[in-house]
PDB file of N, CA and C in Angstrom:
ATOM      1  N   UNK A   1       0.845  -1.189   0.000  1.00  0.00           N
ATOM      2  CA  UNK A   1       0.000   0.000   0.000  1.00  0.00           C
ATOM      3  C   UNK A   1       0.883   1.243   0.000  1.00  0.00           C
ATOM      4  N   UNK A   2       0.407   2.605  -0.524  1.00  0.00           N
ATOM      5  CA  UNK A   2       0.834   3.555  -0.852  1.00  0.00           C
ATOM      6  C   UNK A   2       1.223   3.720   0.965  1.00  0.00           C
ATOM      7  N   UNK A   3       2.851   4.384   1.089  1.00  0.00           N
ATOM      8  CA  UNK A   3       2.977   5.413   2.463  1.00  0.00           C
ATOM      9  C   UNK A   3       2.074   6.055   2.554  1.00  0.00           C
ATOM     10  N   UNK A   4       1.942   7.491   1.605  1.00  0.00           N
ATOM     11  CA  UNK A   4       1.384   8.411   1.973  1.00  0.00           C
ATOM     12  C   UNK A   4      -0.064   8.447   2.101  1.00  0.00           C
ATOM     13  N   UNK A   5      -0.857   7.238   2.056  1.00  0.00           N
ATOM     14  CA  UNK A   5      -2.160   6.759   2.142  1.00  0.00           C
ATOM     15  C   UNK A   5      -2.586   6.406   3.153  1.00  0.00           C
ATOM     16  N   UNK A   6      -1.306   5.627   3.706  1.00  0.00           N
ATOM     17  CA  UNK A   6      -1.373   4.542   5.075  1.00  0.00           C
ATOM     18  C   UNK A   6      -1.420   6.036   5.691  1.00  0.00           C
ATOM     19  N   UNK A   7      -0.203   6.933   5.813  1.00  0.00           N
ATOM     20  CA  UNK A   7       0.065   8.115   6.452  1.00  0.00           C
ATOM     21  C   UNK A   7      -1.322   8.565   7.059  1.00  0.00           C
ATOM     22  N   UNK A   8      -1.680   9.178   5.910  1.00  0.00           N
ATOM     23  CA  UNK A   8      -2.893   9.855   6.174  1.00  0.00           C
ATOM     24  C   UNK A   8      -4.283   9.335   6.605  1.00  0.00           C
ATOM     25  N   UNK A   9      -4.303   7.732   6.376  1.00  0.00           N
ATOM     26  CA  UNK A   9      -5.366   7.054   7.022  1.00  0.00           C
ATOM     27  C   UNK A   9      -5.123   7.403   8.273  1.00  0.00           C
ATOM     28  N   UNK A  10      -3.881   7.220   8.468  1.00  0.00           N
ATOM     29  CA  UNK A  10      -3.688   6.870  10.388  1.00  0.00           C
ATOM     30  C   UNK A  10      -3.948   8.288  11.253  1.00  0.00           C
ATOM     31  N   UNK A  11      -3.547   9.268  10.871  1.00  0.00           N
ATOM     32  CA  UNK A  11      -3.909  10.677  10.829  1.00  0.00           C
ATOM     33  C   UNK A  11      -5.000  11.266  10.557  1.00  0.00           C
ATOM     34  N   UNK A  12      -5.892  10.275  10.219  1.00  0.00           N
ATOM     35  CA  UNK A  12      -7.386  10.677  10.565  1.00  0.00           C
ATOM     36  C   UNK A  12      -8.000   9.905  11.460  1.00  0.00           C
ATOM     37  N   UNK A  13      -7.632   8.858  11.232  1.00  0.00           N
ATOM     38  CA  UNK A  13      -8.111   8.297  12.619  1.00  0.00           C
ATOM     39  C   UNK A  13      -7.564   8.345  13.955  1.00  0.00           C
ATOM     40  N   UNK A  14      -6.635   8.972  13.767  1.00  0.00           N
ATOM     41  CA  UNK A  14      -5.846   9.880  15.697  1.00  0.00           C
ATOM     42  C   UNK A  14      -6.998  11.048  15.324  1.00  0.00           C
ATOM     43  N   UNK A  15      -7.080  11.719  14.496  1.00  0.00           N
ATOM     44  CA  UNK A  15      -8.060  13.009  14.616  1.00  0.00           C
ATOM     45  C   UNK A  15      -9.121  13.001  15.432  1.00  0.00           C
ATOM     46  N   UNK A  16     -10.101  11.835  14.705  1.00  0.00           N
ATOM     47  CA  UNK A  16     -11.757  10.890  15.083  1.00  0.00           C
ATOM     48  C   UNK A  16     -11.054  10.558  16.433  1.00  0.00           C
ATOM     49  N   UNK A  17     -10.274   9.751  16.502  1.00  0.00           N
ATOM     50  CA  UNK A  17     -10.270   9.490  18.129  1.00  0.00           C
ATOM     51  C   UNK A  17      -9.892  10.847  19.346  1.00  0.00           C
ATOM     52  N   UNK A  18      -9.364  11.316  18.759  1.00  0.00           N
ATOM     53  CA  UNK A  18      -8.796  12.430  19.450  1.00  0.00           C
ATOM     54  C   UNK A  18     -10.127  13.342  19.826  1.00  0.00           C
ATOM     55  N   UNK A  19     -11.317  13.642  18.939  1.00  0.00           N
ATOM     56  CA  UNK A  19     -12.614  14.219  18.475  1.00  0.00           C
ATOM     57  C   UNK A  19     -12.086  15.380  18.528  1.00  0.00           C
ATOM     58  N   UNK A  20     -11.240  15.948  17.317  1.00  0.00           N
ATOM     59  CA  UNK A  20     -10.487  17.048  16.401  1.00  0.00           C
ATOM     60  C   UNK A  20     -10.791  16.768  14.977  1.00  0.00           C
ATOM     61  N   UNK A  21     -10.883  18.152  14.409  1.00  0.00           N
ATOM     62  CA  UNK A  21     -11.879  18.271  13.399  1.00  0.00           C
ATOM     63  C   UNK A  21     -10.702  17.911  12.215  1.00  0.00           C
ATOM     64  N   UNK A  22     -11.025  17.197  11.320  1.00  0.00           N
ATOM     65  CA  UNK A  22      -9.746  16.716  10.259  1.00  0.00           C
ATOM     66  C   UNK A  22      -9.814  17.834   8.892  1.00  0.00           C
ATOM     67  N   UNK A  23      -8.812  18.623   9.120  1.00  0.00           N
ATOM     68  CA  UNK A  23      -8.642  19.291   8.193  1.00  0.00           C
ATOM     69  C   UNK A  23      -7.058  18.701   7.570  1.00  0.00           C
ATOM     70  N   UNK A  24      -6.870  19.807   6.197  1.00  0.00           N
ATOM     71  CA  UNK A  24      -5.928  19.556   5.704  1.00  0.00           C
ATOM     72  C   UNK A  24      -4.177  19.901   6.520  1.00  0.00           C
ATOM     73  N   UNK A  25      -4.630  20.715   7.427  1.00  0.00           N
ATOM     74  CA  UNK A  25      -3.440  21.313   8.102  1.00  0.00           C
ATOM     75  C   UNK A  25      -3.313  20.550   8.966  1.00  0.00           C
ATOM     76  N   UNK A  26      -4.282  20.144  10.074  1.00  0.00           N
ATOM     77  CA  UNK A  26      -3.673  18.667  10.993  1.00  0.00           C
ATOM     78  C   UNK A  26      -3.125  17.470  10.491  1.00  0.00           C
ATOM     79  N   UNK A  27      -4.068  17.329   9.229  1.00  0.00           N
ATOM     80  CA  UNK A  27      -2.893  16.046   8.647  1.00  0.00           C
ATOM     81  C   UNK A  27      -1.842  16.175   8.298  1.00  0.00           C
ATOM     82  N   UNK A  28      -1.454  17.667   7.439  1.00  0.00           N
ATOM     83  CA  UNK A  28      -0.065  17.040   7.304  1.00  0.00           C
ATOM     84  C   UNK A  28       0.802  17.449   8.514  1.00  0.00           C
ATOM     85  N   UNK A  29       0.277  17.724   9.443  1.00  0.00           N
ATOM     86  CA  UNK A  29       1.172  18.467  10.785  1.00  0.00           C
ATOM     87  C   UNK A  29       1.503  17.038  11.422  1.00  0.00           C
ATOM     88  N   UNK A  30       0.580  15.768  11.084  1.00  0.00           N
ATOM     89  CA  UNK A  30       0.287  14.349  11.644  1.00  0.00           C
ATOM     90  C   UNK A  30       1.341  13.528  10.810  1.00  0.00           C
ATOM     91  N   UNK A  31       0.848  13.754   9.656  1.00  0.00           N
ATOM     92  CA  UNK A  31       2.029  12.792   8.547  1.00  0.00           C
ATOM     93  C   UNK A  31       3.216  13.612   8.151  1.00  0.00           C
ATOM     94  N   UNK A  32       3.750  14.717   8.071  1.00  0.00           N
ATOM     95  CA  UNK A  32       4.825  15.288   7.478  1.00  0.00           C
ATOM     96  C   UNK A  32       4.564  15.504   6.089  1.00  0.00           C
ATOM     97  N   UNK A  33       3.450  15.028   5.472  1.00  0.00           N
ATOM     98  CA  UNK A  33       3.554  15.780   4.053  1.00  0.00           C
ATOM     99  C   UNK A  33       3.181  17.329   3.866  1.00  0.00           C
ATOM    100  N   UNK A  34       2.973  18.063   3.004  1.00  0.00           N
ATOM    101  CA  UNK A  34       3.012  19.434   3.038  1.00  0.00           C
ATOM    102  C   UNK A  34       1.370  19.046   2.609  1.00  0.00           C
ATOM    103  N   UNK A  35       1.130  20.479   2.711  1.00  0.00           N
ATOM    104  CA  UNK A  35      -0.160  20.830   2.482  1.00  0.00           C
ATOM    105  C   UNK A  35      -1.035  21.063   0.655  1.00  0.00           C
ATOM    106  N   UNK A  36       0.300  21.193  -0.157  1.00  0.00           N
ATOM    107  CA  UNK A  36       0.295  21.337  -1.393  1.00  0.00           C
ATOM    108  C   UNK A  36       0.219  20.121  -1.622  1.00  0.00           C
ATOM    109  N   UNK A  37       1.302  18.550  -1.200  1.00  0.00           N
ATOM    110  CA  UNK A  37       0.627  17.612  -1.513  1.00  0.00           C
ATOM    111  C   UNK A  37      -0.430  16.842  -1.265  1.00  0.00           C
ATOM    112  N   UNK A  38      -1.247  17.420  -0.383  1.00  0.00           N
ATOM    113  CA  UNK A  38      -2.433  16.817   0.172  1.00  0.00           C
ATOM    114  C   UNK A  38      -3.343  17.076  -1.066  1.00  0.00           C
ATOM    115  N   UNK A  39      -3.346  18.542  -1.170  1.00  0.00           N
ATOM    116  CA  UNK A  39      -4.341  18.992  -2.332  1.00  0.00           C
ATOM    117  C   UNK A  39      -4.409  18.609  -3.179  1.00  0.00           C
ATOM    118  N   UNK A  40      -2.920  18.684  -4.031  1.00  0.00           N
ATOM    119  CA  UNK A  40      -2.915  18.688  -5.244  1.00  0.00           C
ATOM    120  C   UNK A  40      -3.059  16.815  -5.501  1.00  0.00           C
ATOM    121  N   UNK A  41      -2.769  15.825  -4.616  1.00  0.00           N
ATOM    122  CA  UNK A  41      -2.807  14.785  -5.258  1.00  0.00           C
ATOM    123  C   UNK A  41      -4.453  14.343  -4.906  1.00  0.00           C
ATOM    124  N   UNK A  42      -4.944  13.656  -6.219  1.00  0.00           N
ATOM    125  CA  UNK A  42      -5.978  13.371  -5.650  1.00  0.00           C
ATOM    126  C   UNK A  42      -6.769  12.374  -4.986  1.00  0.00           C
ATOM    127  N   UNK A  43      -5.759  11.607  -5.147  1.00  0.00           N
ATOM    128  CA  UNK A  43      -6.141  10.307  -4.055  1.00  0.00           C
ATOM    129  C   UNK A  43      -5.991  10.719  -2.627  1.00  0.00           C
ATOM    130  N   UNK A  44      -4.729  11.154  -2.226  1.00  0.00           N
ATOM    131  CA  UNK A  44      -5.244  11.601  -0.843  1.00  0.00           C
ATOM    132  C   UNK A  44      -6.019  12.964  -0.386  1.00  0.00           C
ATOM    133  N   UNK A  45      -6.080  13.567  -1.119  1.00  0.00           N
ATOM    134  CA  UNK A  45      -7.081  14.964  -1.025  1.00  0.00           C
ATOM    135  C   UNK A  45      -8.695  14.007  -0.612  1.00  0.00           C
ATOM    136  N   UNK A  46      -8.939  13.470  -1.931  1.00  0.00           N
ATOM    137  CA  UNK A  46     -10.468  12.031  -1.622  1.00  0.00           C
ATOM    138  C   UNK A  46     -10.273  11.594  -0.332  1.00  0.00           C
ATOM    139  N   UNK A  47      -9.336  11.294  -0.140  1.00  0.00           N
ATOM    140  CA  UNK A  47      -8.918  10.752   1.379  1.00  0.00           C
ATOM    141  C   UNK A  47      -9.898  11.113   2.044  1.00  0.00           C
ATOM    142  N   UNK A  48      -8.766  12.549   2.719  1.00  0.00           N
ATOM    143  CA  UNK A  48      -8.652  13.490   3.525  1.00  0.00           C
ATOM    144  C   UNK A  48     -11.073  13.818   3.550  1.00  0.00           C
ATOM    145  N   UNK A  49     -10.626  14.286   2.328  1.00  0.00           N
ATOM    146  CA  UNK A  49     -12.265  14.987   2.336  1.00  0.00           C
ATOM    147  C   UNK A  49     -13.286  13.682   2.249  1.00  0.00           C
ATOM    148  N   UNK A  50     -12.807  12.435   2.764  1.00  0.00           N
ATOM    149  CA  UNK A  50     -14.038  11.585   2.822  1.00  0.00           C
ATOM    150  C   UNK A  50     -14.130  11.255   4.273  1.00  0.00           C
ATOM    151  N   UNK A  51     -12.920  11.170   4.924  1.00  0.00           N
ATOM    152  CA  UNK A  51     -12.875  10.940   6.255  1.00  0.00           C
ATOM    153  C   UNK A  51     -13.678  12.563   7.018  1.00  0.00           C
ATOM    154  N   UNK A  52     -13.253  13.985   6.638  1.00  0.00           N
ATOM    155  CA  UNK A  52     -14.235  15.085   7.020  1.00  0.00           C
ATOM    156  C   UNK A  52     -15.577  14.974   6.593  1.00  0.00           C
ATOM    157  N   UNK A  53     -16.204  14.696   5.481  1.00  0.00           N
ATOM    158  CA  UNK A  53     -17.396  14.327   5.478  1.00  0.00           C
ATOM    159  C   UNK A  53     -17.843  13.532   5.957  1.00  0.00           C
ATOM    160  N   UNK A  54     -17.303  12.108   6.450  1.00  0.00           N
ATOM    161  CA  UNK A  54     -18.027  10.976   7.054  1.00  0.00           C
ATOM    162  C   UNK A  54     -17.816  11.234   8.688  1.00  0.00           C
ATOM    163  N   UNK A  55     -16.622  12.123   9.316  1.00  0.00           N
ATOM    164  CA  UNK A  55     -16.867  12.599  10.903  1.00  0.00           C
ATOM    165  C   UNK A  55     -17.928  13.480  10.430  1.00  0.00           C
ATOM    166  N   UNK A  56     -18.068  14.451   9.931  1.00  0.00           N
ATOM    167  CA  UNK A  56     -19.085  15.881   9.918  1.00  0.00           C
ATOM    168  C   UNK A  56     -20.326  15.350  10.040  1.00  0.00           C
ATOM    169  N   UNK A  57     -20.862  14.477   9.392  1.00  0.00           N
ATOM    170  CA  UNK A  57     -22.144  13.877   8.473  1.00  0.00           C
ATOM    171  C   UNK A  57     -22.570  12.219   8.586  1.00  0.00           C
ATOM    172  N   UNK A  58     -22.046  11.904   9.865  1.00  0.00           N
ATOM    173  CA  UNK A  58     -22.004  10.510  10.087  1.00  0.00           C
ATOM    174  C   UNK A  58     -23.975  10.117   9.854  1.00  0.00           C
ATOM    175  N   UNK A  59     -23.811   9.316   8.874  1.00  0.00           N
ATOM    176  CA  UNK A  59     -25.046   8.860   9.101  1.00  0.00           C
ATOM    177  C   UNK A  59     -26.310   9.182   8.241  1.00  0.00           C
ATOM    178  N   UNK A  60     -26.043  10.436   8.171  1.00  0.00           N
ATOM    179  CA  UNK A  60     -27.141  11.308   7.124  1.00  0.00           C
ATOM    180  C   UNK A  60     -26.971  10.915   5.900  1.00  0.00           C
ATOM    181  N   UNK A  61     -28.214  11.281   4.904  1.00  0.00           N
ATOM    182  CA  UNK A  61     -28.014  10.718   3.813  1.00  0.00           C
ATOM    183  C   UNK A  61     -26.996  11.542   2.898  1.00  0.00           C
ATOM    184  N   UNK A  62     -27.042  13.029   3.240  1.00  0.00           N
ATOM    185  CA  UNK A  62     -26.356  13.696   2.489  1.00  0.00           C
ATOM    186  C   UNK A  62     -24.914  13.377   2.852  1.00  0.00           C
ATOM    187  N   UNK A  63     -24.188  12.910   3.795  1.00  0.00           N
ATOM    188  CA  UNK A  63     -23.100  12.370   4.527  1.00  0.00           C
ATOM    189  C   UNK A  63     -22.618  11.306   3.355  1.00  0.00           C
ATOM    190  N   UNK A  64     -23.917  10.110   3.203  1.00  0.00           N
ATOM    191  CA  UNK A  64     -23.523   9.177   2.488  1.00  0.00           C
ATOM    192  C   UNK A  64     -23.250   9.683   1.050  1.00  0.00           C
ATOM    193  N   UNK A  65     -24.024  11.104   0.579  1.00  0.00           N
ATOM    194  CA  UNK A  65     -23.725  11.559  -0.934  1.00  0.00           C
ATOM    195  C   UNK A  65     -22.574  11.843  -0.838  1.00  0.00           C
ATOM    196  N   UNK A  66     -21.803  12.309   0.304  1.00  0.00           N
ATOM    197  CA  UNK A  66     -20.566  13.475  -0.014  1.00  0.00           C
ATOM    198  C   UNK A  66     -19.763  12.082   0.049  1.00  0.00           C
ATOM    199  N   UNK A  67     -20.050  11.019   1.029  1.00  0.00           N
ATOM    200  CA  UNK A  67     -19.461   9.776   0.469  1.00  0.00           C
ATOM    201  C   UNK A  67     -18.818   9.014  -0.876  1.00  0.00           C
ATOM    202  N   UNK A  68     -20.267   9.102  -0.948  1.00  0.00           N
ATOM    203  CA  UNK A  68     -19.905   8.173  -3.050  1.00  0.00           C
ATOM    204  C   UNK A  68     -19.478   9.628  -3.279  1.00  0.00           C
ATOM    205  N   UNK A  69     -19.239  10.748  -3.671  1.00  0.00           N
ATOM    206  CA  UNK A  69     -18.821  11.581  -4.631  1.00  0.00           C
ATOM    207  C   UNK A  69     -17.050  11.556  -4.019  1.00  0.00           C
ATOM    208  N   UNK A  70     -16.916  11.259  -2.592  1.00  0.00           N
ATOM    209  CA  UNK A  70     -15.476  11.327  -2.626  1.00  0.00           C
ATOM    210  C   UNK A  70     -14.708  10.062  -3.267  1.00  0.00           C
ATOM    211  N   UNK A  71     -15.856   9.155  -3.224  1.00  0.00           N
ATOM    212  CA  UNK A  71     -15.021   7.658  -3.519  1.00  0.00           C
ATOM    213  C   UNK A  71     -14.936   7.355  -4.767  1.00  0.00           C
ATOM    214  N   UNK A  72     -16.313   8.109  -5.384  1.00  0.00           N
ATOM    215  CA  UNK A  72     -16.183   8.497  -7.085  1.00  0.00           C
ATOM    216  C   UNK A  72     -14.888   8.859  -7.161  1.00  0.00           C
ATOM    217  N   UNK A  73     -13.964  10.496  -6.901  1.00  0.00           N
ATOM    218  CA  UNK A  73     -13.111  11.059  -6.954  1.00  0.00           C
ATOM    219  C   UNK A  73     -12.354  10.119  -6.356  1.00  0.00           C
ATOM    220  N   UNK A  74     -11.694   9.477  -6.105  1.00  0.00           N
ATOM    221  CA  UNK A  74     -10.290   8.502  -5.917  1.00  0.00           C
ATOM    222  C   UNK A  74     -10.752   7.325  -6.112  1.00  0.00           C
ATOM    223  N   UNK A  75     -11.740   6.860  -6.539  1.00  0.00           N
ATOM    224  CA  UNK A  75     -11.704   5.215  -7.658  1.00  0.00           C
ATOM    225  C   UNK A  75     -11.479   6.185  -9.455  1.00  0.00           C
ATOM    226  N   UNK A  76     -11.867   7.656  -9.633  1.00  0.00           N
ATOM    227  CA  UNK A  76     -11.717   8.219 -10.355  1.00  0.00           C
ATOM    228  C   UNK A  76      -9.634   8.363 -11.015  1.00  0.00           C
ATOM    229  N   UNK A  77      -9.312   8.759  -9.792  1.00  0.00           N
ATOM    230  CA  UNK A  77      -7.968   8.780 -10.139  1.00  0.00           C
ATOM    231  C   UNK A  77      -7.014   7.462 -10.287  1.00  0.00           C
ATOM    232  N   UNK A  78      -7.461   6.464  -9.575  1.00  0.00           N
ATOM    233  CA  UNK A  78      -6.677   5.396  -9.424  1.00  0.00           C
ATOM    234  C   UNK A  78      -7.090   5.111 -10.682  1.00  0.00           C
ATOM    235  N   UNK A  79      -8.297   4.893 -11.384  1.00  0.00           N
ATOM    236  CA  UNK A  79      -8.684   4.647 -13.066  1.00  0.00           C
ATOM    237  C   UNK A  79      -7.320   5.029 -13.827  1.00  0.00           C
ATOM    238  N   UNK A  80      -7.167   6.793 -13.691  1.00  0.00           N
ATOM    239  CA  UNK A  80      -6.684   7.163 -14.557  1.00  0.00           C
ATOM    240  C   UNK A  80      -4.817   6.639 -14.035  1.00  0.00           C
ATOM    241  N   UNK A  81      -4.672   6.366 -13.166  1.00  0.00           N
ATOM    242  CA  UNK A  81      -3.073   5.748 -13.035  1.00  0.00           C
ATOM    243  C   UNK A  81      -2.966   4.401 -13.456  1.00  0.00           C
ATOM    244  N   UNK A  82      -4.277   4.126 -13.781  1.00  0.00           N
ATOM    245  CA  UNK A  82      -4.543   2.532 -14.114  1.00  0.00           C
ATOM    246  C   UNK A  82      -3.978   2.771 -15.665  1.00  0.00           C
ATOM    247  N   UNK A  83      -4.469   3.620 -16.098  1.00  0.00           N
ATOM    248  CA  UNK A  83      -4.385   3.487 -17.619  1.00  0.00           C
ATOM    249  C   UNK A  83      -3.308   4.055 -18.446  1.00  0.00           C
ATOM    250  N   UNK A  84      -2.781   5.338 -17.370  1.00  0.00           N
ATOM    251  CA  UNK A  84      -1.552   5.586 -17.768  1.00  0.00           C
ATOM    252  C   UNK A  84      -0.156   4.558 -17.300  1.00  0.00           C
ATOM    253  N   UNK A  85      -0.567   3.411 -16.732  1.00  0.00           N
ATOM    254  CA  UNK A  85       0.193   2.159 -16.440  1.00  0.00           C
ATOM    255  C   UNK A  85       0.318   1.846 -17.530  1.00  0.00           C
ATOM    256  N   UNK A  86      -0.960   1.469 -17.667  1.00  0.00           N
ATOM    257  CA  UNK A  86      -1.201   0.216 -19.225  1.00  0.00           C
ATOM    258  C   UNK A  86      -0.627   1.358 -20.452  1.00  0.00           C
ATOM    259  N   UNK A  87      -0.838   2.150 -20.807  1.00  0.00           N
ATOM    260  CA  UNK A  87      -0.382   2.880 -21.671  1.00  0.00           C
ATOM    261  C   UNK A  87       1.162   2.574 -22.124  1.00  0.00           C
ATOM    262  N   UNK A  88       2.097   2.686 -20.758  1.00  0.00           N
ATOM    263  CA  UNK A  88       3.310   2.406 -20.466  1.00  0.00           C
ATOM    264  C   UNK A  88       3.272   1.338 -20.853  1.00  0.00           C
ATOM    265  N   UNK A  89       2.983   0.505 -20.469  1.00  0.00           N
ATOM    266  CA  UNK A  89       2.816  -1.465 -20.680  1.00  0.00           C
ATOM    267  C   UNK A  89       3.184  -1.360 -22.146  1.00  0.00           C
ATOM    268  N   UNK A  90       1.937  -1.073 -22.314  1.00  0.00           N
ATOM    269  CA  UNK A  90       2.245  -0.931 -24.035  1.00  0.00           C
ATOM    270  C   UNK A  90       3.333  -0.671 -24.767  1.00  0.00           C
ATOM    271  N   UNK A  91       3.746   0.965 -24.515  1.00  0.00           N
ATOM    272  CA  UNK A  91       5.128   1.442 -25.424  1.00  0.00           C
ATOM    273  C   UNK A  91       5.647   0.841 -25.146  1.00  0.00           C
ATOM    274  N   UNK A  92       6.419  -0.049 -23.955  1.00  0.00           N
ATOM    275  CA  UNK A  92       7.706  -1.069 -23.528  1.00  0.00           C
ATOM    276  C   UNK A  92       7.514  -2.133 -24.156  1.00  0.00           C
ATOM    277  N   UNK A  93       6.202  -2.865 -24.155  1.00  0.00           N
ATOM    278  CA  UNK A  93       5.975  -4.065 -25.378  1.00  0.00           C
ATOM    279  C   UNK A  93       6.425  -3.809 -26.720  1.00  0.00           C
ATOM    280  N   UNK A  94       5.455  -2.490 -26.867  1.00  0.00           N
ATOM    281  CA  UNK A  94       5.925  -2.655 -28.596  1.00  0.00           C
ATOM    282  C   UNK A  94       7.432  -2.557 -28.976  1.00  0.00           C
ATOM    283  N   UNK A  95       8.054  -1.582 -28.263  1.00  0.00           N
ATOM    284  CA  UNK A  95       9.569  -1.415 -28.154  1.00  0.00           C
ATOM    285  C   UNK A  95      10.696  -2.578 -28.235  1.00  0.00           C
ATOM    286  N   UNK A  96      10.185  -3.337 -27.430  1.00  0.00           N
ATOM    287  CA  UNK A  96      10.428  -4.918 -26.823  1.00  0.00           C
ATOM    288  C   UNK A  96      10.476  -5.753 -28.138  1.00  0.00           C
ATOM    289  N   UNK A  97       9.173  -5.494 -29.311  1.00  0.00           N
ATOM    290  CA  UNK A  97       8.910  -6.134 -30.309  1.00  0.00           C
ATOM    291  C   UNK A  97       9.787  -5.953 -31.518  1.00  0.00           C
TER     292      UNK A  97
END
């Protein structure tokens, strides 16, 4: 599994246990990454903003929307690293050939 995934899982869940509100600045104050990479990547940004919507909104239905739309957004990105894999796969095959 990705570090910086595990990182930030674990850093939200000291947050939830701690009952401190999970923003982007406690996590990376928790994991050591900067705050630019929280954002800008988007698997852990989905993270970050699914674990604040699911403390904020435990339960509610709109809780569960902000849910699927975060999990949309990082099954969204892992797609696209999926394919720029295979893409790679490819040129090294044909190259190979």
């Amino acid at each position: 599994m990705n570090t910086a995934i595990t990182k930030v899982e674990q850093a939200c869940a000291e947050l939830i246990a701690d009952q401190q509100p999970i923003t982007f600045t406690q996590v990376a104050a928790r994991t050591g990454l900067g705050r630019t990479t929280l954002y800008r990547n988007p698997s852990l940004r989905a993270l970050i903003e699914e674990h604040r919507h699911s403390a904020a909104q435990a339960g509610t239905l709109s809780g569960l929307a902000d849910d699927i739309t975060a999990l949309q957004t990082a099954v969204e990105a892992i797609a696209g690293r999926v394919r720029r894999h295979e893409e790679q796969l490819r040129q090294i095959t044909r190259r190979g050939h």
